[in-house]
Protein backbone atom coordinates (compact mmCIF):
# COMPACT_ATOMS: atom_id res chain seq x y z
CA UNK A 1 -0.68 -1.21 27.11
CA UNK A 2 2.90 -1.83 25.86
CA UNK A 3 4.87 -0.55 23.72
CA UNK A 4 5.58 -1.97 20.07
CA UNK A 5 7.86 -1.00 18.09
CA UNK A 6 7.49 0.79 14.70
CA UNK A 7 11.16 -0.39 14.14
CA UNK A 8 10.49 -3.69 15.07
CA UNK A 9 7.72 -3.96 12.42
CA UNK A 10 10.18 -3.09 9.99
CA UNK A 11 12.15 -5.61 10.75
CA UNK A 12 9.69 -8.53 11.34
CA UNK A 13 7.90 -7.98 8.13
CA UNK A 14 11.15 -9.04 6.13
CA UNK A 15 11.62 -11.75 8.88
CA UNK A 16 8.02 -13.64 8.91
CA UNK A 17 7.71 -17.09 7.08
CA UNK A 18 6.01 -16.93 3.49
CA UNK A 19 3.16 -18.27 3.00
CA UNK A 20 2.85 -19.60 -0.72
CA UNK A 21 0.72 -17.65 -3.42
CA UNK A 22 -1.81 -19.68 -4.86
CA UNK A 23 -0.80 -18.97 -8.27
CA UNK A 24 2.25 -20.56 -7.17
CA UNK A 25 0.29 -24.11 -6.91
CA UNK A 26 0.30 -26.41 -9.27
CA UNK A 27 -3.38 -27.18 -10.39
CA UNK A 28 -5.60 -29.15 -8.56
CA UNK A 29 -5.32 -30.24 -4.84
CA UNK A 30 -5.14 -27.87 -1.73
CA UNK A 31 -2.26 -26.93 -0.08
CA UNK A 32 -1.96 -25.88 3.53
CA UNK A 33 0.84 -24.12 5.42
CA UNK A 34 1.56 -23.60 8.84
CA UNK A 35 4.38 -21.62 10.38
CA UNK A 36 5.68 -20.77 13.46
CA UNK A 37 8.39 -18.65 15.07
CA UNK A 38 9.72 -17.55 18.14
CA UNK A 39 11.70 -14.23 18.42
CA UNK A 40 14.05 -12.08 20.46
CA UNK A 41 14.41 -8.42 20.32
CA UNK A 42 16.42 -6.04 22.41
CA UNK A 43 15.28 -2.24 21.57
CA UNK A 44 15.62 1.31 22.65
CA UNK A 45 12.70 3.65 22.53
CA UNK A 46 11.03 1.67 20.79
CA UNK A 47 7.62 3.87 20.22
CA UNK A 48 9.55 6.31 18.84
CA UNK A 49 8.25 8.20 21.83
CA UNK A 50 9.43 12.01 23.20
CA UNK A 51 10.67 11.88 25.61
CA UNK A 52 12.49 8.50 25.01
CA UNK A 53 10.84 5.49 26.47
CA UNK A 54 14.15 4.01 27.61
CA UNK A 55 15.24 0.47 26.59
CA UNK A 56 13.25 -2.99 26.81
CA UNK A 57 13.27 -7.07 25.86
CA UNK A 58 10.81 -8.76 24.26
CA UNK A 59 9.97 -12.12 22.66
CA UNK A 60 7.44 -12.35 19.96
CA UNK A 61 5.98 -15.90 19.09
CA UNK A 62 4.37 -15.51 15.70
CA UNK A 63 2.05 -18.41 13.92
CA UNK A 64 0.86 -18.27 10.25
CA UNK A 65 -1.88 -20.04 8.39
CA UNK A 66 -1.99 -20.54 5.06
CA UNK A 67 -4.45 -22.20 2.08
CA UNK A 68 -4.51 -22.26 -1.27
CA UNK A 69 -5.98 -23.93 -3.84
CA UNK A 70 -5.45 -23.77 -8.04
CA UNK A 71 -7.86 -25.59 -10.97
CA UNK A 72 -8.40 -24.24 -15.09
CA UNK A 73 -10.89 -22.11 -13.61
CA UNK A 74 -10.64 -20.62 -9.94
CA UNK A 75 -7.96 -19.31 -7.83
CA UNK A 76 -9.09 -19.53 -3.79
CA UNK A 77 -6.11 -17.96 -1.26
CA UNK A 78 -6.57 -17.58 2.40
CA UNK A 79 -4.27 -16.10 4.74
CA UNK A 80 -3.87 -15.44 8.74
CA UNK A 81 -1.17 -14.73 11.27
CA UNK A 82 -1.01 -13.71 14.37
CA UNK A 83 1.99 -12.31 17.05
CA UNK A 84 2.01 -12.63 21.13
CA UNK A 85 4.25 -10.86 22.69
CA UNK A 86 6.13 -10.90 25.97
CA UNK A 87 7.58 -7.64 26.75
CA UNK A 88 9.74 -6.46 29.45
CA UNK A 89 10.07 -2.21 28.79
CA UNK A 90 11.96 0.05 31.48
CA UNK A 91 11.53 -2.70 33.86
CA UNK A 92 7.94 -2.94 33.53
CA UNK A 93 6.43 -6.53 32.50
CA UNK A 94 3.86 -7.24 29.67
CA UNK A 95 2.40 -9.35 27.59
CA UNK A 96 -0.35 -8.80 24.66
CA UNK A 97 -1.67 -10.12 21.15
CA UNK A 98 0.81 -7.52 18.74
CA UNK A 99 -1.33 -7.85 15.68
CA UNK A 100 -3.37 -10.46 13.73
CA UNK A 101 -4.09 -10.10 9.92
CA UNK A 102 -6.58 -12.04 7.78
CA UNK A 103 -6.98 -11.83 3.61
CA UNK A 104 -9.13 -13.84 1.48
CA UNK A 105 -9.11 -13.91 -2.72
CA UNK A 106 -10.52 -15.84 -4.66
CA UNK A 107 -10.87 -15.48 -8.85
CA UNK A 108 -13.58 -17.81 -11.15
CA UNK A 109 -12.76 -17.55 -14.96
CA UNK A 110 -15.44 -18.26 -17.76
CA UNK A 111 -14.99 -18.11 -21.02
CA UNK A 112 -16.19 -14.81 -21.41
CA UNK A 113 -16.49 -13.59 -17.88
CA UNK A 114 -14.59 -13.47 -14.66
CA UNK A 115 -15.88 -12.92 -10.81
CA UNK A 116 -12.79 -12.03 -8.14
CA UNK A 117 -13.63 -11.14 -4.53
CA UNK A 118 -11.18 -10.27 -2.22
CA UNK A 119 -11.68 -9.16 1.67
CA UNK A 120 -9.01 -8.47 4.41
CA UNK A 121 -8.59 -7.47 8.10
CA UNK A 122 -6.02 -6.16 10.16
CA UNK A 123 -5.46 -5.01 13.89
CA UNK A 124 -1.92 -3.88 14.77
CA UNK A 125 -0.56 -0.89 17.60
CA UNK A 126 -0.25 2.11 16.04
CA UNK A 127 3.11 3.14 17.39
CA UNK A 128 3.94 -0.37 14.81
CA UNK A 129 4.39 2.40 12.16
CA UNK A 130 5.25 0.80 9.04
CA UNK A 131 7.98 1.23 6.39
CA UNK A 132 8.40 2.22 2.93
CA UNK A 133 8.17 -1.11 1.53
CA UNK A 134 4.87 -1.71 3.10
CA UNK A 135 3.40 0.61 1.06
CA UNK A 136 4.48 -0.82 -2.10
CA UNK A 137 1.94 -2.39 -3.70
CA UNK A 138 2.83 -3.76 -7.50
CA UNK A 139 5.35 -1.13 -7.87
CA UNK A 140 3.50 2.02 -6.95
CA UNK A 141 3.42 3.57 -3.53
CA UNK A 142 0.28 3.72 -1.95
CA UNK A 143 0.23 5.99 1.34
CA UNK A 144 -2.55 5.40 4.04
CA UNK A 145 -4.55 8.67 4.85
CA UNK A 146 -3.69 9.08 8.06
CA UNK A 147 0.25 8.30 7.16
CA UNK A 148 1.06 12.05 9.18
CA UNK A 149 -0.96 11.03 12.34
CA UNK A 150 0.21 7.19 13.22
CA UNK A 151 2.08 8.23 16.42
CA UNK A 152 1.65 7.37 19.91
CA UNK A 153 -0.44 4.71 21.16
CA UNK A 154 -3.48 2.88 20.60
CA UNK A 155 -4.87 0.01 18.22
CA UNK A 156 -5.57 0.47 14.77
CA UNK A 157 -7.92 -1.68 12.87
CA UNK A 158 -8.53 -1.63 9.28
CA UNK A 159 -10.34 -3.83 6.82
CA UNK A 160 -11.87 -3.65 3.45
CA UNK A 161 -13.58 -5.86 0.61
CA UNK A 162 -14.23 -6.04 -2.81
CA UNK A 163 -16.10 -8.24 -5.79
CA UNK A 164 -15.50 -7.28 -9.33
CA UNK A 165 -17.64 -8.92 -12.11
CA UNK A 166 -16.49 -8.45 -15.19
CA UNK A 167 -18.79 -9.82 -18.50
CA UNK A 168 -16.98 -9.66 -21.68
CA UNK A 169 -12.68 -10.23 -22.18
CA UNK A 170 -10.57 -8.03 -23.77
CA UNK A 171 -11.02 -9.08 -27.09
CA UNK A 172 -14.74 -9.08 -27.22
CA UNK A 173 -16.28 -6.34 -28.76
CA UNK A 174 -18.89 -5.59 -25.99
CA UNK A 175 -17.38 -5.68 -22.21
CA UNK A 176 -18.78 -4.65 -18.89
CA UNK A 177 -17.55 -4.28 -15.17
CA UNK A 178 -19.25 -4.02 -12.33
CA UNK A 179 -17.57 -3.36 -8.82
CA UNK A 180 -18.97 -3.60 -5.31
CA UNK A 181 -16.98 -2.48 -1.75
CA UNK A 182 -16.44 -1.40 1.72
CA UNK A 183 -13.86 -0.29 4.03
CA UNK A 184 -13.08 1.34 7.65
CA UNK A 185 -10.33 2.18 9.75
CA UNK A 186 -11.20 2.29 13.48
CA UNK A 187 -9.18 3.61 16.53
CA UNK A 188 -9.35 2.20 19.98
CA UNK A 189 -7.48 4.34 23.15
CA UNK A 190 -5.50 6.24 20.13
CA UNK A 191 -3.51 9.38 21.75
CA UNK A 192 -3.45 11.35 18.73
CA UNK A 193 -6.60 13.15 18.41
CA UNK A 194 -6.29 13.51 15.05
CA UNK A 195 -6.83 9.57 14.22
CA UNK A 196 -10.74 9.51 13.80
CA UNK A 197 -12.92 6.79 12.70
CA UNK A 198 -13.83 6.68 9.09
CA UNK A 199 -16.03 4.15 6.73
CA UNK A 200 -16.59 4.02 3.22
CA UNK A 201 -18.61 2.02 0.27
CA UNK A 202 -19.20 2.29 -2.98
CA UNK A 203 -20.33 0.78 -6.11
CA UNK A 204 -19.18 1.26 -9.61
CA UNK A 205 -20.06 0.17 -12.94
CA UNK A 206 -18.15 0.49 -16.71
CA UNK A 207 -19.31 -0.26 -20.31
CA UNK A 208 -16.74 -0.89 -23.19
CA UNK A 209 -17.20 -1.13 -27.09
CA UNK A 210 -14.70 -2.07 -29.74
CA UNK A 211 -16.20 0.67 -32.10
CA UNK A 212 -13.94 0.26 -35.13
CA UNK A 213 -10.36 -1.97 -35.17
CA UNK A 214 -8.60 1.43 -33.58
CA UNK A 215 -11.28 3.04 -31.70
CA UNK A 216 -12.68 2.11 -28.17
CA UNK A 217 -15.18 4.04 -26.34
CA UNK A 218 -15.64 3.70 -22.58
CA UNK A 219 -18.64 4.55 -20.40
CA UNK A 220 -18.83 5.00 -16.37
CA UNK A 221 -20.53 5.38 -13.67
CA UNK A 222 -19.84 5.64 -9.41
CA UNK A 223 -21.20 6.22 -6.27
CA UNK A 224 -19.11 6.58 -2.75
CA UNK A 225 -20.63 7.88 0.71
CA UNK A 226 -17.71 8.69 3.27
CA UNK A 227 -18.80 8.70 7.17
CA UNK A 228 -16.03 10.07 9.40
CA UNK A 229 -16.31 10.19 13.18
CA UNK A 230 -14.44 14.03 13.06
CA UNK A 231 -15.14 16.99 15.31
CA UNK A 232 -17.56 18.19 12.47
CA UNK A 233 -19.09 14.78 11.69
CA UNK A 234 -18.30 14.35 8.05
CA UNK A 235 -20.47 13.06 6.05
CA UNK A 236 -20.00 12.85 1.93
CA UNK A 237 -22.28 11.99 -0.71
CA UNK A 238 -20.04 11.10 -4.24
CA UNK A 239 -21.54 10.74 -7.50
CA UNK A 240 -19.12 10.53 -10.97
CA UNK A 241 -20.07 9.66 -14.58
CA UNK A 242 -17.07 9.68 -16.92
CA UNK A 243 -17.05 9.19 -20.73
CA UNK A 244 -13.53 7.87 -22.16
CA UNK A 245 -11.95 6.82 -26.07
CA UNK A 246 -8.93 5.25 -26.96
CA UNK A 247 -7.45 5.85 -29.91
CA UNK A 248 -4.54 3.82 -31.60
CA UNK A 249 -3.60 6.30 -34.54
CA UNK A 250 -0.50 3.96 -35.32
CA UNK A 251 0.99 0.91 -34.22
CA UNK A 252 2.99 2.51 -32.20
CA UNK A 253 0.85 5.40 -30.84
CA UNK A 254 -1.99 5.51 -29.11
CA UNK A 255 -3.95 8.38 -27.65
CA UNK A 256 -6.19 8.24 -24.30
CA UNK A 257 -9.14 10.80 -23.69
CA UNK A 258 -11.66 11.07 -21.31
CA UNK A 259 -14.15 13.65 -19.81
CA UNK A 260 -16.29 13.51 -16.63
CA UNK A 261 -17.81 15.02 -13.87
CA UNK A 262 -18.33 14.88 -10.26
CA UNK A 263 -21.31 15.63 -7.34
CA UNK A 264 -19.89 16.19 -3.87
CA UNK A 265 -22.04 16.78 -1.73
CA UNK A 266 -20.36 16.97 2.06
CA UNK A 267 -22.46 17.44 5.07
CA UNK A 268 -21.11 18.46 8.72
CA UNK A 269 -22.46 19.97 11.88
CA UNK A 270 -21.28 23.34 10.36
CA UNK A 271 -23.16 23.14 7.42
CA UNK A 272 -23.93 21.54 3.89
CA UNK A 273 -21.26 22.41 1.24
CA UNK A 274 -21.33 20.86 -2.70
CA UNK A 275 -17.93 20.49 -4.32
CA UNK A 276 -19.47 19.97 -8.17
CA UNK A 277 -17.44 20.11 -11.20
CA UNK A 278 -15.74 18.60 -14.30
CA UNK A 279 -12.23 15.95 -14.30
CA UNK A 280 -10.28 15.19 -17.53
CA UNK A 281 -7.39 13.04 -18.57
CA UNK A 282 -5.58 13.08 -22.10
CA UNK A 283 -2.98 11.05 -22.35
CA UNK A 284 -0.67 9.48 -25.87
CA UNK A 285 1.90 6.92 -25.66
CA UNK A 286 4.23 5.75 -28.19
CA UNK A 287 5.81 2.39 -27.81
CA UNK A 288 9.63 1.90 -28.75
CA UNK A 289 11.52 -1.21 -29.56
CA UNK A 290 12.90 -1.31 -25.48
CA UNK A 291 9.57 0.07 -23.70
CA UNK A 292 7.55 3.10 -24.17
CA UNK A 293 6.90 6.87 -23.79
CA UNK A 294 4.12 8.76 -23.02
CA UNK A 295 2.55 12.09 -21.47
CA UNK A 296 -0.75 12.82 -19.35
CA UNK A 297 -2.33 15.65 -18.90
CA UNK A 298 -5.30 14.96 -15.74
CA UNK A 299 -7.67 16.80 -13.84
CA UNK A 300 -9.12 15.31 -10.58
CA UNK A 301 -10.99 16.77 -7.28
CA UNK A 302 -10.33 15.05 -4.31
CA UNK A 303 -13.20 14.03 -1.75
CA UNK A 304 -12.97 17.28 0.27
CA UNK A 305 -13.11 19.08 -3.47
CA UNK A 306 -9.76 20.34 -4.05
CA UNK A 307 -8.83 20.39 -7.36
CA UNK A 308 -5.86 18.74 -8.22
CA UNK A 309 -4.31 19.16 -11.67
CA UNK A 310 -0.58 17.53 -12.76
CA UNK A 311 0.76 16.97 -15.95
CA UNK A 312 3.75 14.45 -16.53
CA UNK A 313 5.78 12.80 -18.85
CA UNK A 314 6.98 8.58 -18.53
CA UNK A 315 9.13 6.68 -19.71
CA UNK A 316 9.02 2.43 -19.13
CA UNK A 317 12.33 0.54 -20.51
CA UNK A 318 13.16 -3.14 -20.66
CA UNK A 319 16.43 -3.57 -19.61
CA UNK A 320 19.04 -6.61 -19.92
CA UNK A 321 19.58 -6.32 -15.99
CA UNK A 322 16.04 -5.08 -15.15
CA UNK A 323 13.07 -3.51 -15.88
CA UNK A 324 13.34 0.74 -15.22
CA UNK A 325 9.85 3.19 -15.35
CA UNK A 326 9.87 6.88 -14.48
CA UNK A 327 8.14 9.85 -14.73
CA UNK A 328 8.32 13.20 -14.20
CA UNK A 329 6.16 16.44 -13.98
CA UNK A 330 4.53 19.26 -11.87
CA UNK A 331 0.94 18.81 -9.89
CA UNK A 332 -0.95 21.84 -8.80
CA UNK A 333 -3.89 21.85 -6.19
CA UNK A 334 -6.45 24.62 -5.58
CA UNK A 335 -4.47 27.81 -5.86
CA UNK A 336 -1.80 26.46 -4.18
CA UNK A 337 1.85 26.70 -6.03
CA UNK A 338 2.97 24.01 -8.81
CA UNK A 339 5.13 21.41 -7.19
CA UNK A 340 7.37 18.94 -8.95
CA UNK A 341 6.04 15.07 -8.75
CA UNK A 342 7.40 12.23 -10.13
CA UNK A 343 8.57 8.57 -9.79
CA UNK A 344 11.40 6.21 -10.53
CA UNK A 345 11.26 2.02 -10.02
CA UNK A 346 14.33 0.72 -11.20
CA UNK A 347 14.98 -3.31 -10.86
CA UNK A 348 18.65 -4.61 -11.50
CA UNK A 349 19.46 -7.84 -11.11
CA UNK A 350 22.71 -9.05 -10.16
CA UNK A 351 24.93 -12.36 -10.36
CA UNK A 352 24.50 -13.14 -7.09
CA UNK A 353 21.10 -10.95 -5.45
CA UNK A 354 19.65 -7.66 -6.59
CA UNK A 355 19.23 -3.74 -6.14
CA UNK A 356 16.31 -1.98 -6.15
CA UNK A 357 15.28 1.86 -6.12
CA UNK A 358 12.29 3.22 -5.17
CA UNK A 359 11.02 7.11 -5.70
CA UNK A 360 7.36 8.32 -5.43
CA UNK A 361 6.69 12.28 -5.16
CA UNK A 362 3.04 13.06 -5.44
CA UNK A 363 0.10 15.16 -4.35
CA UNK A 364 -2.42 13.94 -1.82
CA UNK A 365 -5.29 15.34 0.00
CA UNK A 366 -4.83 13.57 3.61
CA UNK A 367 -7.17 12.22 6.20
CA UNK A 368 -7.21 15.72 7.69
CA UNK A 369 -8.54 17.72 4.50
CA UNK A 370 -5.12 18.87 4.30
CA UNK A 371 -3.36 19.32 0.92
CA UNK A 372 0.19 17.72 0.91
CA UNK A 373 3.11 16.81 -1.17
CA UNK A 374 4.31 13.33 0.00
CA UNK A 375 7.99 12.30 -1.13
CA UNK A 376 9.45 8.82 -0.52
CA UNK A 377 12.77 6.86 -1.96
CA UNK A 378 13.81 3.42 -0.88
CA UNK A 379 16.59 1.77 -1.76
CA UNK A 380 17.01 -2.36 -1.63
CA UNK A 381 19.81 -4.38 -2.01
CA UNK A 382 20.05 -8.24 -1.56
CA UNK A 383 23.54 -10.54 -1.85
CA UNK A 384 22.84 -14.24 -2.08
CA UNK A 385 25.99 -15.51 0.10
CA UNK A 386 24.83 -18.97 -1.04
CA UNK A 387 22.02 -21.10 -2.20
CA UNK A 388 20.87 -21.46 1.76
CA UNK A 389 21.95 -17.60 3.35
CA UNK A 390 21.42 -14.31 2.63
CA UNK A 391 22.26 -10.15 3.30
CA UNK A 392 19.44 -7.73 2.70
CA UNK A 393 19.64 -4.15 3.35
CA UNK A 394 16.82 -2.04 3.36
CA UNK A 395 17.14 1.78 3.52
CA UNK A 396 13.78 4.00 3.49
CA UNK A 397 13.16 7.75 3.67
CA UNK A 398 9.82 9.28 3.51
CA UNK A 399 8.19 13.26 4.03
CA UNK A 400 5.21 14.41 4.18
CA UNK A 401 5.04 18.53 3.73
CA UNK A 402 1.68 20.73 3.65
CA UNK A 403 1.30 24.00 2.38
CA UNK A 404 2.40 25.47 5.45
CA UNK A 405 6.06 24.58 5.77
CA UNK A 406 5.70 24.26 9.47
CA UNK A 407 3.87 21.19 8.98
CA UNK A 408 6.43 18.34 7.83
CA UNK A 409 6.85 15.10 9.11
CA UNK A 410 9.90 12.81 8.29
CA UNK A 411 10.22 9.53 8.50
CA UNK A 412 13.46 6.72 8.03
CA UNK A 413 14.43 4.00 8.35
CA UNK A 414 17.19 1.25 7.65
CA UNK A 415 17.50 -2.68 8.58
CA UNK A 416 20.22 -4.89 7.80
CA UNK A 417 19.05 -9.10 7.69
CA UNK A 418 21.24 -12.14 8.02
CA UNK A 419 19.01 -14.83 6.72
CA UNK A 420 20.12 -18.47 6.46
CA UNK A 421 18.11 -21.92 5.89
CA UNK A 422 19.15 -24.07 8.41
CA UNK A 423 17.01 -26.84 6.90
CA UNK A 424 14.47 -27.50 4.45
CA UNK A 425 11.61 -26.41 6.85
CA UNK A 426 14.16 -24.68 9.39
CA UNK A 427 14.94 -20.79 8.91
CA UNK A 428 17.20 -18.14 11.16
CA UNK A 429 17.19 -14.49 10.53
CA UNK A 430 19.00 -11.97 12.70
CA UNK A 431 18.68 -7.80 12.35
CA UNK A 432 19.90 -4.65 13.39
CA UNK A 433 17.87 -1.60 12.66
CA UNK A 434 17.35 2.16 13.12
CA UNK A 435 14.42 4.33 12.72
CA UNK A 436 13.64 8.08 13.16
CA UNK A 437 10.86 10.09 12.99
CA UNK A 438 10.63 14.19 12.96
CA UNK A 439 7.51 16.32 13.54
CA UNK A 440 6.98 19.73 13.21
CA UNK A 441 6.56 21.21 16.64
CA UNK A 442 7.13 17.67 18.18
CA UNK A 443 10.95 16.67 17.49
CA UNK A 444 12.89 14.01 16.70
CA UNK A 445 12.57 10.23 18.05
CA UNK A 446 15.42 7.83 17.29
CA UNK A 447 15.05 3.84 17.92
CA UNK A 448 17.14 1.34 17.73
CA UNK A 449 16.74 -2.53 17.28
CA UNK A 450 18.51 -5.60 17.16
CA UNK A 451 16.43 -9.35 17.16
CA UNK A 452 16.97 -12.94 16.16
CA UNK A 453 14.19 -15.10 14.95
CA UNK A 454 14.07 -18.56 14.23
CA UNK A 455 11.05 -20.23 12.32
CA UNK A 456 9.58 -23.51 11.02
CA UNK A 457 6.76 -24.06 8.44
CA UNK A 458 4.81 -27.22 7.67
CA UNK A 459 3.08 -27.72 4.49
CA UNK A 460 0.63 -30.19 3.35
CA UNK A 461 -1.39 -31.20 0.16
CA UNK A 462 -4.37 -32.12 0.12
C-alpha cells in the first residue's frame, strides 16, 4: 500500500473545490456541482514515518459531487468526492483510491415541528493524519478518540447518522425532542495495535415546559451501548436520566441547573464492572451591552466511569473587527491532579483578509481508557491580494499528555497557499508545507511538502 501523506492532507483540504451549502441556494430549484482537479505534489517522508521514508512524486486527480436543493420548508444537501492517486515513493510505483467521503442532510420545518437527518461516510489512510482545522467544527474543537494512535498505515473508515425530531419551537410552552443514531470507526491492515474497531447507538429523548414567564424546567432521558473490538472485548451498557431548570432572575441574568444520574454497566472478558453515579451542572450568565459573562460549575463521568469535574469562567464579546469568546478554568478527573483548561476563538477581520486564533485545552478520556489533557492553538491568517488571488497561512500545534508524563504526543503543522481564479470556473492553488509529529518512546518525524493544483467546477440548476 502507499504512502499518503498526513501533510499532504493538510494541504489539500484548503486546496479542494467548494461545493455550495444549500442554505446558500436561493429557494426553489436544484442545483448541481461538479468539480474536478488534477494535482502535483513533491514530498519527503511523507508518512511521517521513523525511520524516514525518503522522498516521492505523486499526482492526485480529485472529483467532487455536489446537490442541493432550498424551498419555505426543507433543506436537502448531498455531498461526495473522491481522490486517485498516482504515486511514485523511493522509486517504487503506485497507484490507489486516497479517500472518498459522502454526507447527506436534509431539514423539514412545520409550523410547530422540525425533522433533520443527517448521515456521513468516510474512508481515508490513516498515515492522512489531519490538522487542527479539521477538527473545528462551529468554533469548538472536537478531537477524534483515537487522535494519539493515527500513525502508521492502514485504512480508516468512519461513518455515523442521526434524525432529530423535535415537536414544539422555542416559544411554545410545551416542547419535545427526540434523537435517534449510530456510528463506527473500522480499521483495515492498521499497524498500530492500538486502533481497534468500535460501534455505537443510541437513542435519546427531552421534554420542555415554559412553567412561568422566567422559569423553564427540562426533563431527559438516554440510552448508548458501546461494542469495541479490544483485547478485553468491551462491551458498555449506558443509561442517563437528567432533570434541568432555567432560571432568568433578571434581564440580564440567568441561572442554569441541572441534576442527573448515570448506569454504566461495562462488560469484558475480565469481568462485569458498573460505573453508577450522579452528574451536575450549575451554571449563571449575565449578558452585557458587548456580549456576555458567565461561570459553570459541571460534573460528568466518562464512558469508562471516570469522573471528570471542571469549573470555568467565559467571557463572549462582540467586537467592531470580530467576534472574541474565551474561557478559562481548572478540570479534575478521578483523583488525578487539577489541570488548567480553557479556550480562546478570536475572529478579526481585516481591510483586505483576516486573522484568526484558535485555543482549546481540555480533559478527555481517549479511545484507550486513558485520561488525558489535550491542548491545541491554531493560528490563521488570510491577505486578499485582489478580488481573484489570495495568501493563506495556516499554522497548527496540538498535544496530547496523560497522567504519566512519558506519554505525550505532539503534533504541528504549517502550510502556506497561493490561490488565484484564473477564470470564473478555473482555479490554481500552489503550497508549501511542513509537519512534525513527536511520540513518547517513538521520536520525531518531520515532512515536508510542496504541490500545485489546478481545478474546474461546473454547476447547474435545475
Amino acid at each position: 500500500m502507499g504512502k499518503k501523506a498526513a501533510l499532504r492532507r493538510s494541504i489539500l483540504g484548503a486546496l479542494c473545490l467548494p461545493i455550495p451549502s444549500v442554505m446558500a441556494q436561493d429557494a426553489g430549484g436544484i442545483q448541481v456541482v461538479v468539480g474536478v482537479e488534477q494535482g502535483i505534489e513533491l514530498g519527503s517522508n511523507i508518512g511521517l514515518e521513523i525511520p524516514d521514508e525518503g522522498n516521492s512524486i505523486s499526482a492526485p486527480t480529485r472529483l467532487t459531487f455536489g446537490l442541493s436543493s432550498e424551498t419555505r420548508v426543507q433543506q436537502l444537501n448531498f455531498e461526495a468526492g473522491g481522490t486517485y492517486r498516482f504515486e511514485n515513493l523511493d522509486g517504487e510505483n503506485d497507484s490507489e483510491l486516497d479517500a472518498t467521503n459522502m454526507a447527506l442532510g436534509y431539514t423539514r420545518n412545520g409550523a410547530n415541528a422540525s425533522l433533520s437527518v443527517f448521515a456521513d461516510y468516510t474512508v481515508e489512510q490513516i498515515d492522512t493524519l489531519r490538522t487542527f482545522d479539521d477538527f473545528v467544527d462551529g468554533g469548538e474543537v472536537e478531537l477524534p478518540s483515537d487522535f494519539t494512535d493515527l500513525s502508521g498505515d492502514g485504512l480508516r473508515t468512519s461513518y455515523s447518522a442521526e434524525a432529530t425530531l423535535i415537536l414544539g419551537n422555542e416559544d411554545a410552552p410545551l416542547g419535545f425532542q427526540f434523537d435517534l443514531g449510530t456510528s463506527g470507526t473500522t480499521y483495515d491492515d492498521a499497524t498500530d495495535a492500538d486502533l481497534t474497531n468500535e460501534e455505537r447507538a443510541f437513542v435519546a429523548a427531552a421534554a420542555r415546559a415554559q412553567l412561568s414567564p422566567v422559569l423553564t424546567g427540562t426533563l431527559g432521558a438516554g440510552y448508548t451501548y458501546v461494542d469495541e473490538d479490544d483485547a478485553t472485548e468491551t462491551k458498555r451498557d449506558i443509561q442517563n436520566v437528567d432533570v434541568g431548570v432555567s432560571y432568568l432572575i433578571s434581564p440580564r441574568t440567568t441561572i442554569d441547573a441541572g441534576l442527573g444520574y448515570v448506569w454504566n454497566r461495562t462488560e469484558e472478558t475480565t469481568g462485569v464492572t458498573n460505573f453508577d453515579g450522579p452528574t451536575g451542572l450549575l451554571g449563571v450568565n449575565y449578558d452585557l451591552p458587548n456580549g456576555s459573562v458567565g461561570a459553570i460549575l459541571d460534573s460528568r463521568r466518562a464512558e469508562d466511569g471516570t469522573r471528570i469535574q471542571s469549573v470555568r469562567v467565559l467571557r463572549d464579546m462582540e467586537l467592531p473587527a470580530g467576534p472574541l469568546s474565551a474561557s478559562i478554568g481548572l478540570a479534575r478527573g478521578g483523583s488525578e491532579d487539577p489541570a488548567v483548561v480553557g479556550s480562546l476563538n478570536w475572529v478579526k477581520l481585516l481591510p483586505s483578509g483576516s486573522f484568526t486564533a484558535r485555543l482549546d485545552r481540555s480533559m478527555i478520556v481517549d479511545s484507550d481508557d486513558d485520561l488525558r489533557v489535550t491542548t491545541l492553538g491554531g493560528l490563521d491568517y488570510r491577505y486578499d491580494i485582489n478580488e481573484i488571488s489570495s495568501l493563506i497561512f495556516d499554522l497548527s500545534y496540538a498535544v496530547s499528555e496523560a497522567s504519566d508524563a512519558a506519554d505525550r504526543v505532539d503534533e504541528g503543522s504549517f502550510t502556506a497557499t497561493y490561490s488565484r481564479a484564473l477564470t470564473a470556473e478555473w482555479d490554481f492553488n500552489a503550497a508549501v508545507g511542513y509537519r512534525m509529529r513527536d511520540e513518547s518512546g517513538t521520536g520525531q518525524a518531520n515532512s515536508f511538502l510542496i504541490s500545485a493544483t489546478i481545478g474546474r467546477s461546473f454547476s447547474t440548476w435545475r
